[in-house]
Protein backbone atom coordinates (compact mmCIF):
# COMPACT_ATOMS: atom_id res chain seq x y z
CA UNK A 1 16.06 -1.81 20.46
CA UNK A 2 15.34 1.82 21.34
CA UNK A 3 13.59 3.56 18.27
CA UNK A 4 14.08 7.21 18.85
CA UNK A 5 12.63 10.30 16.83
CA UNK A 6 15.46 10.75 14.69
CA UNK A 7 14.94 7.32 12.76
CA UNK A 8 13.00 6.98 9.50
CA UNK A 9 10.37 5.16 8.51
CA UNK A 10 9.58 3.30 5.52
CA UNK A 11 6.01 2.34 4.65
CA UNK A 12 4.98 0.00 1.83
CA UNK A 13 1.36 0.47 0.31
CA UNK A 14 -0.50 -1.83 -1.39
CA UNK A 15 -3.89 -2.13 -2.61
CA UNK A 16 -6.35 -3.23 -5.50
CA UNK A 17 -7.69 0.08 -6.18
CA UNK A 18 -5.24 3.36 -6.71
CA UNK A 19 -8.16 5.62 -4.97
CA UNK A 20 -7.62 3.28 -1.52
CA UNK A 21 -4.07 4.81 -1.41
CA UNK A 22 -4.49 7.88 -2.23
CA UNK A 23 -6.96 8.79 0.09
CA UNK A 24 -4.87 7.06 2.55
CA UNK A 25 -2.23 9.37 1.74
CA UNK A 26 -4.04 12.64 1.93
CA UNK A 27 -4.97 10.98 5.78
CA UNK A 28 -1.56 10.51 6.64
CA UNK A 29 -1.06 14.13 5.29
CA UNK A 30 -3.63 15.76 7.63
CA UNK A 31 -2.54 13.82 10.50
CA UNK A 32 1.33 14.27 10.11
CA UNK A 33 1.73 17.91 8.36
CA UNK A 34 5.33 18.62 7.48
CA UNK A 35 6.41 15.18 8.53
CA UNK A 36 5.71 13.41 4.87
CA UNK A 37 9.45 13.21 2.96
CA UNK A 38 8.79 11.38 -0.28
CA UNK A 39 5.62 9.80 -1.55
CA UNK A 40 6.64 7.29 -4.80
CA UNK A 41 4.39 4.73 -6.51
CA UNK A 42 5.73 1.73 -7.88
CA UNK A 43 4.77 -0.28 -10.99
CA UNK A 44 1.67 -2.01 -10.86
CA UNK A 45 1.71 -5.72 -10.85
CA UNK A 46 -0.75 -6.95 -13.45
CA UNK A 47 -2.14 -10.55 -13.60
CA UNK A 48 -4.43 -12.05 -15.94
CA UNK A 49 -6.17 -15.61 -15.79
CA UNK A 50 -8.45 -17.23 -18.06
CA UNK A 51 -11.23 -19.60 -16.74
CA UNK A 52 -12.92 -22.57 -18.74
CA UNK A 53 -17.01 -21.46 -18.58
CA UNK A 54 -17.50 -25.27 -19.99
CA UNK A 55 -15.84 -28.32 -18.15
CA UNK A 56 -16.14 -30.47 -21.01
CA UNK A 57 -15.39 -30.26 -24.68
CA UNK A 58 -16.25 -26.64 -25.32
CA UNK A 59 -12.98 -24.90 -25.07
CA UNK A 60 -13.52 -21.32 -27.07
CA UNK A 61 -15.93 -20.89 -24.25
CA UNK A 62 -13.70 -19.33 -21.90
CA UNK A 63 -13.68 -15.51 -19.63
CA UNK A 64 -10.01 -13.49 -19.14
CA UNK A 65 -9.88 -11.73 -15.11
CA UNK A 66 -7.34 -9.27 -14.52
CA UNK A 67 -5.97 -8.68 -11.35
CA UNK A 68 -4.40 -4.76 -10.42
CA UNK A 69 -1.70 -4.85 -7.36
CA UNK A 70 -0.64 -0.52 -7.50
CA UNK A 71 1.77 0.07 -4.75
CA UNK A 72 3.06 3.00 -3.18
CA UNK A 73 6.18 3.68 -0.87
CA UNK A 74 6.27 6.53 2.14
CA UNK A 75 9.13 7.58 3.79
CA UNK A 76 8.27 9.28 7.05
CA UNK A 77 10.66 11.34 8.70
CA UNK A 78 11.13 13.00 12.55
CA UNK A 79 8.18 10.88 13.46
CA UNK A 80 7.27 9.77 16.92
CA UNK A 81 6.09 6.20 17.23
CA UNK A 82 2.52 6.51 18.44
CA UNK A 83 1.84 8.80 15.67
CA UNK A 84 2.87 5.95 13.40
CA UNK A 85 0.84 3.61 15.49
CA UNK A 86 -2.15 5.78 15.20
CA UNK A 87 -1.88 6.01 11.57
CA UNK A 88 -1.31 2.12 10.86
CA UNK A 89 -4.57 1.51 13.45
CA UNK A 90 -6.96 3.55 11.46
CA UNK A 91 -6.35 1.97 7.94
CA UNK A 92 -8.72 1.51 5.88
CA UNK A 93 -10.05 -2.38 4.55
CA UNK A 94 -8.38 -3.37 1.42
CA UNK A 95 -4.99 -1.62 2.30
CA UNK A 96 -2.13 -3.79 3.05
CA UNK A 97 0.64 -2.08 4.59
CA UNK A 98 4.73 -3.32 5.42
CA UNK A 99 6.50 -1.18 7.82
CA UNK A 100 10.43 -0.65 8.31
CA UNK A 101 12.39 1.15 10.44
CA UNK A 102 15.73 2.52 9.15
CA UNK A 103 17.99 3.65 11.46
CA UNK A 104 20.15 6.84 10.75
């Protein structure tokens, strides 16, 4: 497969703090001016879990951890890809990032 400059790319975001991405985005902005097509954040996936403090018989002794997943979707147009390459190298830790390639 040949991926030439007219494709698109599609770029899933995710991450357990919303500033992660959106300083990620304003990198990707600065590297790739004019190239950035839509920018769209997705619902964030909430989960909660509640953890016995006591083993035994005690169990109104308990603590409630919630979990934030926000995600964010890019759609990168007219791009070449090294510049993509470059981008996905210098990521940040605590990013996790799914990349597509849609043909036109």
């Amino acid at each position: 497969m040949t991926i030439k400059k007219s494709n698109t790319f599609i770029i899933n975001l995710k991450a357990f703090s919303h500033n992660i991405i959106k300083y990620y985005v304003e990198y990707i902005a600065l590297n790739l001016p004019n190239k950035l097509l839509n920018l769209s954040s997705q619902p964030t996936t909430k989960k909660k879990f509640t953890i016995l403090r006591s083993p035994h018989k005690y169990k109104k002794a308990q603590e409630h951890f919630q979990l934030s997943i926000f995600k964010s979707v890019l759609i990168l147009k007219n791009t070449n890809i090294n510049d993509i390459y470059k981008i996905l190298l210098n990521k940040p830790k605590g990013i996790f990032i799914k990349c597509k390639i849609q043909q036109n």
